[in-house]
Protein backbone atom coordinates (compact mmCIF):
# COMPACT_ATOMS: atom_id res chain seq x y z
CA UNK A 1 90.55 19.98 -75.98
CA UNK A 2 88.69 21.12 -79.21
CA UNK A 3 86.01 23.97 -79.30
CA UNK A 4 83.23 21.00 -79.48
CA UNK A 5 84.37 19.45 -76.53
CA UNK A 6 84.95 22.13 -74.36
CA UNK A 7 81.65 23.38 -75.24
CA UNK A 8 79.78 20.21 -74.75
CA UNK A 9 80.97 19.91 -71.20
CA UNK A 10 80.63 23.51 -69.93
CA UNK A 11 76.91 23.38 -71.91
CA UNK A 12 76.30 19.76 -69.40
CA UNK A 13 77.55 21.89 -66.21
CA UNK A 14 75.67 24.68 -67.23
CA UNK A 15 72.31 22.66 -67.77
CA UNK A 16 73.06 21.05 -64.41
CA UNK A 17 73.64 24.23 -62.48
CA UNK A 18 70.47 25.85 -64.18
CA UNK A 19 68.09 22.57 -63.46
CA UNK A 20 69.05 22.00 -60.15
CA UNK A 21 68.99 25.45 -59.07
CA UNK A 22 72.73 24.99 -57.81
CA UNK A 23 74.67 27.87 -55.93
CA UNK A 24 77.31 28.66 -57.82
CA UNK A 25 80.26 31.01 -55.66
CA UNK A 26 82.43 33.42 -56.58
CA UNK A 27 85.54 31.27 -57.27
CA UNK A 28 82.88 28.82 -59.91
CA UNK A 29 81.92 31.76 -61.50
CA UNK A 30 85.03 33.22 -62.40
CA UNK A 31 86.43 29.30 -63.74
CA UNK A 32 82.86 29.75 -66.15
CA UNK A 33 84.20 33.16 -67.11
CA UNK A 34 87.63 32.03 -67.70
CA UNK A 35 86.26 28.53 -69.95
CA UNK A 36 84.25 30.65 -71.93
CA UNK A 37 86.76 33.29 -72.59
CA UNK A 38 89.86 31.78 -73.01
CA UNK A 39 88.75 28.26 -73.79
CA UNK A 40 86.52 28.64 -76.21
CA UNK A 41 88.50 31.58 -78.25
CA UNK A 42 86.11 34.82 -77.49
CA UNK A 43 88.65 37.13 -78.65
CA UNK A 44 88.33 40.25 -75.46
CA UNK A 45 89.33 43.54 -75.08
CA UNK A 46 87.65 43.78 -71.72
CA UNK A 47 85.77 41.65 -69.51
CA UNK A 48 82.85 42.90 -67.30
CA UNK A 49 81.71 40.62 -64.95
CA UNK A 50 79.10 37.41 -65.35
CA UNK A 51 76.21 36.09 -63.45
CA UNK A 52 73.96 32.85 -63.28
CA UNK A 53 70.25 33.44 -62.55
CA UNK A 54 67.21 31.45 -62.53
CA UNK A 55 67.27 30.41 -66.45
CA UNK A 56 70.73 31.49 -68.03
CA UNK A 57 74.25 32.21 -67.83
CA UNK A 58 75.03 36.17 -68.53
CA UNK A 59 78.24 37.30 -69.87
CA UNK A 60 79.61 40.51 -70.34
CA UNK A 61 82.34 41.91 -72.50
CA UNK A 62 83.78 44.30 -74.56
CA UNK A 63 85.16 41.86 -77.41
CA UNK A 64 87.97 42.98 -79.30
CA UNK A 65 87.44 41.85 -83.52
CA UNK A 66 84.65 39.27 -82.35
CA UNK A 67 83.14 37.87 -85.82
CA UNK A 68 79.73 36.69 -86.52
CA UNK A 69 81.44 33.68 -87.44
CA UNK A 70 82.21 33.37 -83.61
CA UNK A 71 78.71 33.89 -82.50
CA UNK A 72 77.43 31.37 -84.73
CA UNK A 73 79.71 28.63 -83.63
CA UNK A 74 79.01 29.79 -80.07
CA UNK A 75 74.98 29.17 -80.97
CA UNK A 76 75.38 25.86 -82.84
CA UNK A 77 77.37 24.20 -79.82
CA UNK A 78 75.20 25.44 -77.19
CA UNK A 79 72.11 23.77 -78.52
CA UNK A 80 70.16 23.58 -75.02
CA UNK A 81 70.15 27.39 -75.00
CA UNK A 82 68.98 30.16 -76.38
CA UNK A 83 71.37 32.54 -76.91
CA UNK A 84 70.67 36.64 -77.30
CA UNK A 85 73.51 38.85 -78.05
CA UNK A 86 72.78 42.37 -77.19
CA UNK A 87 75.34 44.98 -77.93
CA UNK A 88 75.29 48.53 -77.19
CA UNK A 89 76.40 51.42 -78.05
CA UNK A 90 79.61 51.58 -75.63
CA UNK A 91 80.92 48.40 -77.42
CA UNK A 92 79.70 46.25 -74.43
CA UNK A 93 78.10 43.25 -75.18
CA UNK A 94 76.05 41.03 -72.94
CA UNK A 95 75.70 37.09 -74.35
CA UNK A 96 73.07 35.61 -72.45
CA UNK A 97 72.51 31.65 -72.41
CA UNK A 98 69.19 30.95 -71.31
CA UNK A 99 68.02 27.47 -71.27
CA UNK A 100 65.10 26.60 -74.07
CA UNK A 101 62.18 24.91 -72.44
């Protein structure tokens, strides 16, 4: 599958989950980790963890050589959300999707 359509369909699930107010478990969570990782290319030194909340879909990673170019693609595809990217100083960054109103 390309980027476009791996992102289309995991940005419909994600939309779903979020609207519905879904329970996602523990096994769900970690096949949205892995689709987002490994799928769509995030290159990843280390991989932190990930939640879904009320409004958005929260990963967190050290990436390893992530480019802006990256990001950018990341924030075209997923339209339906805003994304924030906020890095810190220990290399960890946290991507949060939140759905726009």
């Amino acid at each position: 599958m390309t980027f476009k359509a791996v992102s289309s369909k995991l940005q419909d699930e994600l939309v779903d989950i979020l609207k519905s107010e879904k329970a996602v478990n523990d096994y769900e969570l970690i096949v949205y980790k892995y689709v987002f990782i490994s799928e769509l290319g995030i290159p990843l030194f280390e991989d932190l963890g990930v939640e879904i909340n009320e409004d958005s879909f929260v990963l967190y990673i050290i990436p390893d050589d992530l480019q802006f170019a990256q990001l950018r693609d990341l924030d075209d595809a997923f339209d339906k959300f805003t994304i924030t990217f906020l890095p810190n100083s220990y290399n960890l960054l946290k991507l949060k999707f939140r759905l726009s109103d």
